[in-house]
PDB file of N, CA and C in Angstrom:
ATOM      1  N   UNK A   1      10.156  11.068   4.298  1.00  0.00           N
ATOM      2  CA  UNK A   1       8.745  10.825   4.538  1.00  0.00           C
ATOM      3  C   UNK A   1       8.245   9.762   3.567  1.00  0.00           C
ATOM      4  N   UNK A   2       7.070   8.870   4.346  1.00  0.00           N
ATOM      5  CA  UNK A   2       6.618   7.868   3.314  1.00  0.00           C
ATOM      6  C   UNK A   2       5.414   8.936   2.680  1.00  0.00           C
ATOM      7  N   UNK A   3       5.392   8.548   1.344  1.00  0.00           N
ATOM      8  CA  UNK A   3       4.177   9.372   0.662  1.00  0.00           C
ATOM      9  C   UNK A   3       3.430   7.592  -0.046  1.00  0.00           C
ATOM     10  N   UNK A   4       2.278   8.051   0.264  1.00  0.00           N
ATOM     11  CA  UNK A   4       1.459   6.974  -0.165  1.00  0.00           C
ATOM     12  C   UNK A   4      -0.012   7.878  -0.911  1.00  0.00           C
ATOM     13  N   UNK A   5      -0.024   7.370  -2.257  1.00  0.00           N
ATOM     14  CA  UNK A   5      -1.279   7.561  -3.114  1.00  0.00           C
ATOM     15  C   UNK A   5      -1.868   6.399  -2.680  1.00  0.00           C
ATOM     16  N   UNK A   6      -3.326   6.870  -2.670  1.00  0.00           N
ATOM     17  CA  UNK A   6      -4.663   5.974  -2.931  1.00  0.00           C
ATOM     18  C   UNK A   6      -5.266   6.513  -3.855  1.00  0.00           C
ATOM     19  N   UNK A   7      -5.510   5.592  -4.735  1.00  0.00           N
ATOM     20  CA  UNK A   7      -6.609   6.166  -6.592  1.00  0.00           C
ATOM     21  C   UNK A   7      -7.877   5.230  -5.924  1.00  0.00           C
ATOM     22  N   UNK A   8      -8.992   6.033  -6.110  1.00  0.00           N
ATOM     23  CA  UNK A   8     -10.121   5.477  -6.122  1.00  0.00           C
ATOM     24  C   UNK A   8     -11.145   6.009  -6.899  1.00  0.00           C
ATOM     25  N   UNK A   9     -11.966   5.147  -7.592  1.00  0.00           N
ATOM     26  CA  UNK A   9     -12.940   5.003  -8.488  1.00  0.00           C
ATOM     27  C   UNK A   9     -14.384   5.115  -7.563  1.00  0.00           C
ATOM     28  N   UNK A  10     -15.161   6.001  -7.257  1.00  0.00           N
ATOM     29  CA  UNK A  10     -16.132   6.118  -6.588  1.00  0.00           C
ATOM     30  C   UNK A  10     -15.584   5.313  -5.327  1.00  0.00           C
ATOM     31  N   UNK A  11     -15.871   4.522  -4.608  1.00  0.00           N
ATOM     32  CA  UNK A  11     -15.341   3.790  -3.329  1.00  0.00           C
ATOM     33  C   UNK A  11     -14.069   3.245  -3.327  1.00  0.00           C
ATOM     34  N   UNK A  12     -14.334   2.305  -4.906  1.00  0.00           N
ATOM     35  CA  UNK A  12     -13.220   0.968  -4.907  1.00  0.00           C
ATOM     36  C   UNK A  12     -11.510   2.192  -5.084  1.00  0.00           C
ATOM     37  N   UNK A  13     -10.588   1.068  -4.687  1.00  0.00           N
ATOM     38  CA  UNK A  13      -9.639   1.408  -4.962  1.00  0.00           C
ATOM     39  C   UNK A  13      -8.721   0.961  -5.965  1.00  0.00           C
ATOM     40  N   UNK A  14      -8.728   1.613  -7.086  1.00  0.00           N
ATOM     41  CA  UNK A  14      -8.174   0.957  -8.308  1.00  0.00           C
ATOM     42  C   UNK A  14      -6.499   1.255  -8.168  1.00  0.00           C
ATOM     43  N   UNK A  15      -5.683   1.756  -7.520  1.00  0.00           N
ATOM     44  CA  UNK A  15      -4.371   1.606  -7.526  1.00  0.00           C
ATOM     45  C   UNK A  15      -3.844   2.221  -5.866  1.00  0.00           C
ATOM     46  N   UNK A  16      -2.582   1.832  -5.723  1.00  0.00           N
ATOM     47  CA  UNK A  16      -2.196   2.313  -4.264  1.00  0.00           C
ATOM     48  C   UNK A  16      -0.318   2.803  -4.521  1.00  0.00           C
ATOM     49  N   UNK A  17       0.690   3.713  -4.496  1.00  0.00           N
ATOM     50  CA  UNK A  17       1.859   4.002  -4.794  1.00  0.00           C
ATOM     51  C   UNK A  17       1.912   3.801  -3.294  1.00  0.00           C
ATOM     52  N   UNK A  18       3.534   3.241  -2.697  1.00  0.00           N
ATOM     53  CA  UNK A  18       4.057   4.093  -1.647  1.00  0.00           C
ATOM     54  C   UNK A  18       5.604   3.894  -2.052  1.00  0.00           C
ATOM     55  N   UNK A  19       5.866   5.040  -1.494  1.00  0.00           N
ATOM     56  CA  UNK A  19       7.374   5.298  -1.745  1.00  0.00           C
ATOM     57  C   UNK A  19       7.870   6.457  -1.206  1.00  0.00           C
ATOM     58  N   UNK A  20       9.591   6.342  -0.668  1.00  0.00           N
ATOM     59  CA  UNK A  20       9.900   6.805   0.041  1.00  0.00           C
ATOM     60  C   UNK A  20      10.521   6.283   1.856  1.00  0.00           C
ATOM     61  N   UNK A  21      11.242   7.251   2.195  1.00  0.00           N
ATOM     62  CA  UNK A  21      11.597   6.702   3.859  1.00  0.00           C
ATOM     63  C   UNK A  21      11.171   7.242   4.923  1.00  0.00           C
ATOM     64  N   UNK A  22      10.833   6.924   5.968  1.00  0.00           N
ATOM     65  CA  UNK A  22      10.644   7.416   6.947  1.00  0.00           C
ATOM     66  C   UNK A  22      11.093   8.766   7.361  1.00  0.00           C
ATOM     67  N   UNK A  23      12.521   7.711   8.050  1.00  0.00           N
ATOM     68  CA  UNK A  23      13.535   8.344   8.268  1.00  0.00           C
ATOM     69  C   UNK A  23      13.100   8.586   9.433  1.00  0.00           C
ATOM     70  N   UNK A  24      12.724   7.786  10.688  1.00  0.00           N
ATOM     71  CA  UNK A  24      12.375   8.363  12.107  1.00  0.00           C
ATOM     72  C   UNK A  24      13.026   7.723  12.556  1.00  0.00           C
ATOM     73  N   UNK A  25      14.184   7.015  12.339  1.00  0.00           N
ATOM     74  CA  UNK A  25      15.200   6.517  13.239  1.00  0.00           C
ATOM     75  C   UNK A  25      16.758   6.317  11.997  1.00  0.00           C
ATOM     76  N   UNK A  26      17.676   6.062  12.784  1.00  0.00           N
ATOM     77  CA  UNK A  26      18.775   5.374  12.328  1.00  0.00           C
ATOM     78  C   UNK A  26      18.479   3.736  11.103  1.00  0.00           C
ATOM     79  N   UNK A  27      19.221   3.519  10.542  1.00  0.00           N
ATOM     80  CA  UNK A  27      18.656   2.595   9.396  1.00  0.00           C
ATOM     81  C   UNK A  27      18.931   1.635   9.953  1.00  0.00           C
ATOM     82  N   UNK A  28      17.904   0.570  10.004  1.00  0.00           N
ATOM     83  CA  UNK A  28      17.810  -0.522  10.134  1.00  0.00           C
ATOM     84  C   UNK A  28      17.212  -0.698  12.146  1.00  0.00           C
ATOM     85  N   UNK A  29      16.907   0.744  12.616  1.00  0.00           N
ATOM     86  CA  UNK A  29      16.044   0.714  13.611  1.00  0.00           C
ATOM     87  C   UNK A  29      14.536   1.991  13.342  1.00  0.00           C
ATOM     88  N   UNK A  30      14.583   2.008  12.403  1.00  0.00           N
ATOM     89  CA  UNK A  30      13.555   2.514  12.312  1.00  0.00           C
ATOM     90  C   UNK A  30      12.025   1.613  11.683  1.00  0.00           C
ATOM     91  N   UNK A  31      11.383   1.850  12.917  1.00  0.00           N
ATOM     92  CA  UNK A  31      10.262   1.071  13.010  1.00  0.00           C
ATOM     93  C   UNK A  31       8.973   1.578  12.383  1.00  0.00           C
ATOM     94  N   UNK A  32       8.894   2.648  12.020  1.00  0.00           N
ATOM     95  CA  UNK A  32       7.695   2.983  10.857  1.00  0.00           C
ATOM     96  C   UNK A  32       8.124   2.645   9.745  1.00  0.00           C
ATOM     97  N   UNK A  33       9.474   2.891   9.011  1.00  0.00           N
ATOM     98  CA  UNK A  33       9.502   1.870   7.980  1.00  0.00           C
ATOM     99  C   UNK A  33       9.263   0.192   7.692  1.00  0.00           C
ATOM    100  N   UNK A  34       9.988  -0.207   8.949  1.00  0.00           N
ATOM    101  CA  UNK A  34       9.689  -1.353   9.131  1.00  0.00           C
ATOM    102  C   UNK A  34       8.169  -1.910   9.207  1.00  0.00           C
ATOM    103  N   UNK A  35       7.576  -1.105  10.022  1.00  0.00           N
ATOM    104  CA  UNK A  35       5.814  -1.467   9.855  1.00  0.00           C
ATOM    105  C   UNK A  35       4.932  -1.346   8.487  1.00  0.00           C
ATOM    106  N   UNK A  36       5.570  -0.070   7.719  1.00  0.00           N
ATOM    107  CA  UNK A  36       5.134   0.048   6.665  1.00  0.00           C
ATOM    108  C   UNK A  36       5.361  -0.785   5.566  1.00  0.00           C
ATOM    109  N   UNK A  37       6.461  -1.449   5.397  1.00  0.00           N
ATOM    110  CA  UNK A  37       6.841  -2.615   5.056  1.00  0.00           C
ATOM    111  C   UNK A  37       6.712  -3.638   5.273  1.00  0.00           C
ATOM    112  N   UNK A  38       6.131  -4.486   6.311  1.00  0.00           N
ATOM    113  CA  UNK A  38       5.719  -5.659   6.632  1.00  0.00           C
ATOM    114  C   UNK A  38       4.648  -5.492   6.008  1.00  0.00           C
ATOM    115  N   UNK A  39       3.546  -4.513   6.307  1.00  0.00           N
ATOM    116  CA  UNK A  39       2.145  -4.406   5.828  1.00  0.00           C
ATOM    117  C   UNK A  39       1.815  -4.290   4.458  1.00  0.00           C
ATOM    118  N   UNK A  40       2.503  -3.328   3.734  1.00  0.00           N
ATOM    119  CA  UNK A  40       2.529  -3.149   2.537  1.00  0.00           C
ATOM    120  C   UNK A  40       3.029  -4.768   1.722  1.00  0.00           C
ATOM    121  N   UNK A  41       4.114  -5.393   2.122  1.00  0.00           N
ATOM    122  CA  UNK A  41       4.717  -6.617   1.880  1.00  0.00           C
ATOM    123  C   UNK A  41       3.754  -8.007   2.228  1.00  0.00           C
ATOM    124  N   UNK A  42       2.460  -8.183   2.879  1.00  0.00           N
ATOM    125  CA  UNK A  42       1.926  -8.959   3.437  1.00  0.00           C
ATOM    126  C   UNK A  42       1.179  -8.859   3.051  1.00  0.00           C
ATOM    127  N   UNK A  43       0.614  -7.582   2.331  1.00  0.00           N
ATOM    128  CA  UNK A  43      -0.506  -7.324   1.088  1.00  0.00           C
ATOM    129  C   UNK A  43      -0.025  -7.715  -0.380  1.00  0.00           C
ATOM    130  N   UNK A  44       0.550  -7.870  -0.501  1.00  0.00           N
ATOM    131  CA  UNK A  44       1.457  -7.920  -2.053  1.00  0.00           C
ATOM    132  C   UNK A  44       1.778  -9.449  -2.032  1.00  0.00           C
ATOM    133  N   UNK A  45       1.830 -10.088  -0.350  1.00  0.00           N
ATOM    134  CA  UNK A  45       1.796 -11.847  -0.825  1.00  0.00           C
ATOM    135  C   UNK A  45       0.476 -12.444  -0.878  1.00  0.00           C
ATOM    136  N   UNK A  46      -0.482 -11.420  -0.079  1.00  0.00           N
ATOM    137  CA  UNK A  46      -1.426 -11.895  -0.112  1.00  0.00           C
ATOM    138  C   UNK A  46      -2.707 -12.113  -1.719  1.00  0.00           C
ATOM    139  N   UNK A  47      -2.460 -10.655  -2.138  1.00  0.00           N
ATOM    140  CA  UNK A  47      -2.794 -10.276  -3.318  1.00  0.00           C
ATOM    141  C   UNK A  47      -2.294 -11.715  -4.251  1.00  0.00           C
ATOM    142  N   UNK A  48      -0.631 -11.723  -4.370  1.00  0.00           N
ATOM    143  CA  UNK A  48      -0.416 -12.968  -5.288  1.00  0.00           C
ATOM    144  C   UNK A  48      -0.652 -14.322  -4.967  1.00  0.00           C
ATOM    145  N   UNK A  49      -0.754 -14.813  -3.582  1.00  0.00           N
ATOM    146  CA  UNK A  49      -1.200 -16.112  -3.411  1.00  0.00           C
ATOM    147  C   UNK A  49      -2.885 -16.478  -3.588  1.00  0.00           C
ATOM    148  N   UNK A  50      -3.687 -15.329  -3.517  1.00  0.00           N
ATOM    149  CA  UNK A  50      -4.973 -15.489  -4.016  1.00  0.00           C
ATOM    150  C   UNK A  50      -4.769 -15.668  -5.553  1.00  0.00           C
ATOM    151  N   UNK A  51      -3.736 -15.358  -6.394  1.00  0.00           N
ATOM    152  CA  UNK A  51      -4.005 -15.929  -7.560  1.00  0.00           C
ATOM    153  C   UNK A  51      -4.085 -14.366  -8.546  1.00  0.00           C
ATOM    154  N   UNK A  52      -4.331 -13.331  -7.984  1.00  0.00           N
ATOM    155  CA  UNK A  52      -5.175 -12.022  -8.455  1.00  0.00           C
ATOM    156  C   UNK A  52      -4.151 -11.727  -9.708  1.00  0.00           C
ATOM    157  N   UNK A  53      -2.431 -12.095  -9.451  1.00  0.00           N
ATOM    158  CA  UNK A  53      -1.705 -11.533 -10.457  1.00  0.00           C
ATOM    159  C   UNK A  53      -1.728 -12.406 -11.857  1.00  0.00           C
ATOM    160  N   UNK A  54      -1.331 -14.264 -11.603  1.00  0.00           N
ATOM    161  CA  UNK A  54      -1.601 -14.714 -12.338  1.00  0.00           C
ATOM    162  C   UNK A  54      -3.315 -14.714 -13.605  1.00  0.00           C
ATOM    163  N   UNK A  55      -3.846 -14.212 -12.772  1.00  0.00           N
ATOM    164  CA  UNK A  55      -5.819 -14.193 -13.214  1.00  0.00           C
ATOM    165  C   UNK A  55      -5.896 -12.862 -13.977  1.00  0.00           C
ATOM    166  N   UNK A  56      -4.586 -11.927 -13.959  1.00  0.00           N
ATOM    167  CA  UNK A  56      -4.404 -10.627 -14.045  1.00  0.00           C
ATOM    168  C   UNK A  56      -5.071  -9.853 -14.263  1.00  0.00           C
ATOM    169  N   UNK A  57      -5.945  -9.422 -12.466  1.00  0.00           N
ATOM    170  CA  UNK A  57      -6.444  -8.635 -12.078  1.00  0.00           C
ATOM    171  C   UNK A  57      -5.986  -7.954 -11.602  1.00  0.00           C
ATOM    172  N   UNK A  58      -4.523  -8.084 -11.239  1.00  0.00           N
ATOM    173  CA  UNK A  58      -4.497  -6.923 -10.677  1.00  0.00           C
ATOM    174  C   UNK A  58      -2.470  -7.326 -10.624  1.00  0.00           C
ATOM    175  N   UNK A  59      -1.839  -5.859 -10.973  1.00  0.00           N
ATOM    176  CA  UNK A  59      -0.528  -6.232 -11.003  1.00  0.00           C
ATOM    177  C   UNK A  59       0.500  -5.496  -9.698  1.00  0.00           C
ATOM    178  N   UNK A  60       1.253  -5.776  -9.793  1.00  0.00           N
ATOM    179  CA  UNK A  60       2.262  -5.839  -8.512  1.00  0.00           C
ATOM    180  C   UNK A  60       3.760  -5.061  -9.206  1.00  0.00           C
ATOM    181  N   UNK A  61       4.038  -4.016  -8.759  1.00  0.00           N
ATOM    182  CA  UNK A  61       5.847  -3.101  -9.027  1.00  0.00           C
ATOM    183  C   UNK A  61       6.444  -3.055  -8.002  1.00  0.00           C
ATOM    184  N   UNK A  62       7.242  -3.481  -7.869  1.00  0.00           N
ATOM    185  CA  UNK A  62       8.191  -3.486  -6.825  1.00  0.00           C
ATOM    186  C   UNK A  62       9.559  -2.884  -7.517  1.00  0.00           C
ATOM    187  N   UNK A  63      10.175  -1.823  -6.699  1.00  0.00           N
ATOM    188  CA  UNK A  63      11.146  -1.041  -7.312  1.00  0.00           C
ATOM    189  C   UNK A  63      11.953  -0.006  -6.871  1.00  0.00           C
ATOM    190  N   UNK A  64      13.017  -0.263  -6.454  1.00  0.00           N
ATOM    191  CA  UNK A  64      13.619   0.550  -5.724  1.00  0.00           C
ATOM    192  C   UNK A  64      13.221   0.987  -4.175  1.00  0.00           C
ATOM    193  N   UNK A  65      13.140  -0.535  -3.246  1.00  0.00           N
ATOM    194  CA  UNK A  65      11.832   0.329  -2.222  1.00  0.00           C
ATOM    195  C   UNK A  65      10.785   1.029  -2.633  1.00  0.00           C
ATOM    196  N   UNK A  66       9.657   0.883  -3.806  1.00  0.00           N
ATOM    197  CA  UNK A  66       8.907   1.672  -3.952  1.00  0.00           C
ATOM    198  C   UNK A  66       7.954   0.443  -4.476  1.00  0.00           C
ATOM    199  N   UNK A  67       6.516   0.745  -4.295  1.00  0.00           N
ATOM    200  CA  UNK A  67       5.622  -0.469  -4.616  1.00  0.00           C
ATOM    201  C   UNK A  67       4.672   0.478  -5.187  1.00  0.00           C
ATOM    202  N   UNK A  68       3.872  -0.024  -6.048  1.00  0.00           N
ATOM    203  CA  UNK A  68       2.784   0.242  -6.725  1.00  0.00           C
ATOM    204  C   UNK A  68       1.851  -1.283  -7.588  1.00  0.00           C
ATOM    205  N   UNK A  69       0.858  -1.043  -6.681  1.00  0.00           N
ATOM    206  CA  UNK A  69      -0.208  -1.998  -6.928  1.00  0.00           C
ATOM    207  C   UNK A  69      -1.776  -0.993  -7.734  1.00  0.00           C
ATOM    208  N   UNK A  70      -1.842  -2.068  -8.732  1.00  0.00           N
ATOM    209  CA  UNK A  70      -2.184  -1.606 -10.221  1.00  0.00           C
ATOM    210  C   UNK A  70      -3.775  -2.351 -10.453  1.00  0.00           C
ATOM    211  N   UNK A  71      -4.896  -2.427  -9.942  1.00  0.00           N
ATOM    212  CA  UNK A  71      -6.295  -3.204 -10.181  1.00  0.00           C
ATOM    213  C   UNK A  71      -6.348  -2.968 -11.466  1.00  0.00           C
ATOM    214  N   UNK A  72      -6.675  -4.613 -12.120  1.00  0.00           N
ATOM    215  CA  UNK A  72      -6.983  -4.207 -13.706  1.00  0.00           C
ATOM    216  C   UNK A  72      -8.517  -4.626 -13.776  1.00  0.00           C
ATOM    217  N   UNK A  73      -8.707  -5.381 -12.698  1.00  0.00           N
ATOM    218  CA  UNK A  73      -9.913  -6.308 -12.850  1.00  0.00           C
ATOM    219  C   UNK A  73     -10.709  -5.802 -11.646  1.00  0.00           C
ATOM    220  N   UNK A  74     -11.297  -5.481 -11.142  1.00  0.00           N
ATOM    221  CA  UNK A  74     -12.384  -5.140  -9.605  1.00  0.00           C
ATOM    222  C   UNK A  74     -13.042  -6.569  -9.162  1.00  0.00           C
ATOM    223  N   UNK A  75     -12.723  -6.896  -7.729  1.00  0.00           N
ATOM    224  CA  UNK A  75     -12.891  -8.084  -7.203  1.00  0.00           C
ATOM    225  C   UNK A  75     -13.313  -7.480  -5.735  1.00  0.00           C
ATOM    226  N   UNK A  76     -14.707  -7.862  -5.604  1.00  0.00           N
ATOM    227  CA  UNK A  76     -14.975  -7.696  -3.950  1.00  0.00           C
ATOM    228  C   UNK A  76     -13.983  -8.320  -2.453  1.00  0.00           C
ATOM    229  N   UNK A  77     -12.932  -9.638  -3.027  1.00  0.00           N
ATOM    230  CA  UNK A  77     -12.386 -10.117  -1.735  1.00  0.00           C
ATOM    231  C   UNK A  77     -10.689  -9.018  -2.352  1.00  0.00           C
ATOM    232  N   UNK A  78     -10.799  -8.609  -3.505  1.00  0.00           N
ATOM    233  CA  UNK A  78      -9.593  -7.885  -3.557  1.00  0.00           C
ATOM    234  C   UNK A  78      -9.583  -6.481  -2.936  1.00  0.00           C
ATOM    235  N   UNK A  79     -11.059  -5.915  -2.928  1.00  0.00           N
ATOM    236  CA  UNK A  79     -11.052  -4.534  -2.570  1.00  0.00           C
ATOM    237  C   UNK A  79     -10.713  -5.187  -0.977  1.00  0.00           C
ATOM    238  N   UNK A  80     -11.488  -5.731  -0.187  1.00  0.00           N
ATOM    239  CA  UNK A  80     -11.262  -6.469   0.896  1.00  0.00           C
ATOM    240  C   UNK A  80     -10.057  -6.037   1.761  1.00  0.00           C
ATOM    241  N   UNK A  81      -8.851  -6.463   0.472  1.00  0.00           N
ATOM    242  CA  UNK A  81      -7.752  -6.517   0.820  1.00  0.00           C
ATOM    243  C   UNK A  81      -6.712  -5.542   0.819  1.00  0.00           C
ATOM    244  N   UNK A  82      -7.455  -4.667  -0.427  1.00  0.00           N
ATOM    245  CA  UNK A  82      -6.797  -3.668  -0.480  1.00  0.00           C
ATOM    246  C   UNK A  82      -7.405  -3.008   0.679  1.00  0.00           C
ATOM    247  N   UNK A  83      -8.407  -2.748   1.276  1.00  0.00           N
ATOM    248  CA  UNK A  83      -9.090  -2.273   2.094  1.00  0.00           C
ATOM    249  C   UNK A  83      -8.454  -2.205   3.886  1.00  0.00           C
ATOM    250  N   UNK A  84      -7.632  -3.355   3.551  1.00  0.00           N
ATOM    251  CA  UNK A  84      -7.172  -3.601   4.627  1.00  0.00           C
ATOM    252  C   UNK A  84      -5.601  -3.013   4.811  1.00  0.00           C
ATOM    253  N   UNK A  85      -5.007  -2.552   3.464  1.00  0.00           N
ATOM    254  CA  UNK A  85      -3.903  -2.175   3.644  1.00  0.00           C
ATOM    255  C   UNK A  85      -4.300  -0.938   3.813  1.00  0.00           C
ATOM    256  N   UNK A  86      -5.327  -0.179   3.222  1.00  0.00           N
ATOM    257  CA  UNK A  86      -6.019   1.531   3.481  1.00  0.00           C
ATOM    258  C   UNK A  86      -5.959   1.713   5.337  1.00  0.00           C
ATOM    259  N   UNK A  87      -6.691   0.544   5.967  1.00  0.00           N
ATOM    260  CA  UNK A  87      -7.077   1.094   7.368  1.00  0.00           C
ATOM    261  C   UNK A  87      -5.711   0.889   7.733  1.00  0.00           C
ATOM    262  N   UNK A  88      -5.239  -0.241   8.101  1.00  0.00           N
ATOM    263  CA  UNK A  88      -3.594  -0.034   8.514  1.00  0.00           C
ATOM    264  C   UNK A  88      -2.473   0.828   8.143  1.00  0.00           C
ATOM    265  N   UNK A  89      -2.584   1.458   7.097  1.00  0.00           N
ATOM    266  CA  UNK A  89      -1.674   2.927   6.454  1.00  0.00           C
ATOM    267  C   UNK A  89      -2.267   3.955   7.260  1.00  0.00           C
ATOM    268  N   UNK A  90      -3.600   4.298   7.392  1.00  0.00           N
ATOM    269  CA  UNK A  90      -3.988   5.485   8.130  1.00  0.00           C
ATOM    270  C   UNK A  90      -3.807   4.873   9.465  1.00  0.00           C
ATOM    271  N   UNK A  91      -3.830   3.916  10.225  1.00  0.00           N
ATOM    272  CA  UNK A  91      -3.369   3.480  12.076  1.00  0.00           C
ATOM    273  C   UNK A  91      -2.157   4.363  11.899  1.00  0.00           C
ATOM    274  N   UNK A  92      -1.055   3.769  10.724  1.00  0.00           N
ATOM    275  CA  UNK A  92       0.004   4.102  11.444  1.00  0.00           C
ATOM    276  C   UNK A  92       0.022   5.874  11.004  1.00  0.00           C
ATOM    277  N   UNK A  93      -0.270   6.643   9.913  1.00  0.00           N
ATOM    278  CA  UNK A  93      -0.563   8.204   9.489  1.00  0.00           C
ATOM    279  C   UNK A  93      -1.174   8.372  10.856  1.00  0.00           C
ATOM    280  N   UNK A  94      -2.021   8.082  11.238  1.00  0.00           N
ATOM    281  CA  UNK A  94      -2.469   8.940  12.910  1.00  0.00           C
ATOM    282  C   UNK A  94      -1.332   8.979  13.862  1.00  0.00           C
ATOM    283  N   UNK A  95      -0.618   7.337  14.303  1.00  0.00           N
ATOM    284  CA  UNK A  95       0.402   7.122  15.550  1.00  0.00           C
ATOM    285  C   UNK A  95       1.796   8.366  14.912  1.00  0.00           C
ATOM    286  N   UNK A  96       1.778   8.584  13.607  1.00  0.00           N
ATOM    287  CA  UNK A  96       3.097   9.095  13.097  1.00  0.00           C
ATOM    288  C   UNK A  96       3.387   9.896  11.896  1.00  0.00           C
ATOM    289  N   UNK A  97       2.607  11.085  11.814  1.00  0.00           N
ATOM    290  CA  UNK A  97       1.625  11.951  10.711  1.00  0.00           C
ATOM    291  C   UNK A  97       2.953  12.521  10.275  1.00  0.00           C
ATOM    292  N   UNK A  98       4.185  12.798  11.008  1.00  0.00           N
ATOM    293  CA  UNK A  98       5.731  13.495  10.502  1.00  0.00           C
ATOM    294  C   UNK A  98       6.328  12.202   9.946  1.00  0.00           C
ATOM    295  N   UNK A  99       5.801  11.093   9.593  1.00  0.00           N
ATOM    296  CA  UNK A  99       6.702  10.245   8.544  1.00  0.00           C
ATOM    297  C   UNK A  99       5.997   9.524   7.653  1.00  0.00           C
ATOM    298  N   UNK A 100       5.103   9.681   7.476  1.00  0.00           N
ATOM    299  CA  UNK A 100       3.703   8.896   6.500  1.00  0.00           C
ATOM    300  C   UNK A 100       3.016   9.990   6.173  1.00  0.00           C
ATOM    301  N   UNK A 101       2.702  10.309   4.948  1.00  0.00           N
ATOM    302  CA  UNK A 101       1.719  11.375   4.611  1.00  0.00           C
ATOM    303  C   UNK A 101       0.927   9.840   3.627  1.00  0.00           C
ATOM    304  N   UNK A 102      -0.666  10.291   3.823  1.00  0.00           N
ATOM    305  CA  UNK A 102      -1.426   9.539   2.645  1.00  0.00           C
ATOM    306  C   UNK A 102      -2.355  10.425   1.677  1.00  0.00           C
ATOM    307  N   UNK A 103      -2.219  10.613   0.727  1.00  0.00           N
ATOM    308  CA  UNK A 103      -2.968  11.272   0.000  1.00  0.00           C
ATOM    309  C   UNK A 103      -4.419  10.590  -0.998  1.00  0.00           C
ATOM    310  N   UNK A 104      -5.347  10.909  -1.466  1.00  0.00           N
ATOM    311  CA  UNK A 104      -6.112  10.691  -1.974  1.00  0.00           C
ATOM    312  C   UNK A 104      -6.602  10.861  -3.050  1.00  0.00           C
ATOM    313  N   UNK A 105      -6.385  10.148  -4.301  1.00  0.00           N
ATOM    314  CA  UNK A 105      -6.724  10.412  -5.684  1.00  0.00           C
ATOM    315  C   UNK A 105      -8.160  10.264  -6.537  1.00  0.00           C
ATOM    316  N   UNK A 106      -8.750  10.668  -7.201  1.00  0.00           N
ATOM    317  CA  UNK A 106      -9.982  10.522  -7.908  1.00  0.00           C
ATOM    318  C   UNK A 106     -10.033  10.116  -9.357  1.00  0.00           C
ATOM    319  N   UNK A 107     -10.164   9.019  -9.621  1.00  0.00           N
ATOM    320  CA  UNK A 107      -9.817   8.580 -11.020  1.00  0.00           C
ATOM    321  C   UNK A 107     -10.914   8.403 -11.827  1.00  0.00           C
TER     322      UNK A 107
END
């Protein structure tokens, strides 16, 4: 199962973990990992080509298949973005609730 933390500070979201496998198919056809990974991965280029890591607002772990994105700084086009990896994690937690769990933290 993918397990994904969200830490949030009253609204904003100051950190995001995911880690873990699916495991809803055979490797290398399983397509909730694969989705979860493009998305999660397309946030993490997006995050660094805005500049957010170098400006270090905000840092990036990549590790073992496992990611954790770290806000040091609060940026309205960053929540944005993080915002956007939140609604697309819960699309796919609704289409596929037995391989994505998302949980919710209070920091």
């Amino acid at each position: 199962m993918i397990r994904v933390n969200i830490y949030k500070k009253k609204q904003d979201i100051t950190k995001v973990t995911i880690q873990g496998h699916a495991q809803a198919d055979d490797y290398g056809k399983d397509l909730v990992c694969a989705g979860v990974s493009a998305i999660a991965t397309g946030v993490c280029n997006t995050i660094a080509k805005k500049g957010y890591i170098d400006q270090k607002m905000c840092s990036i772990e990549l590790k073992n298949g496992n990611i954790m994105i770290d806000v040091l700084k609060n940026d309205e086009t960053l929540q944005v973005i993080l915002e956007t990896l939140e609604i697309s994690l819960l699309s796919f937690e609704d289409g596929y609730h037995q391989f994505i769990k998302i949980t919710y933290k209070e920091e």
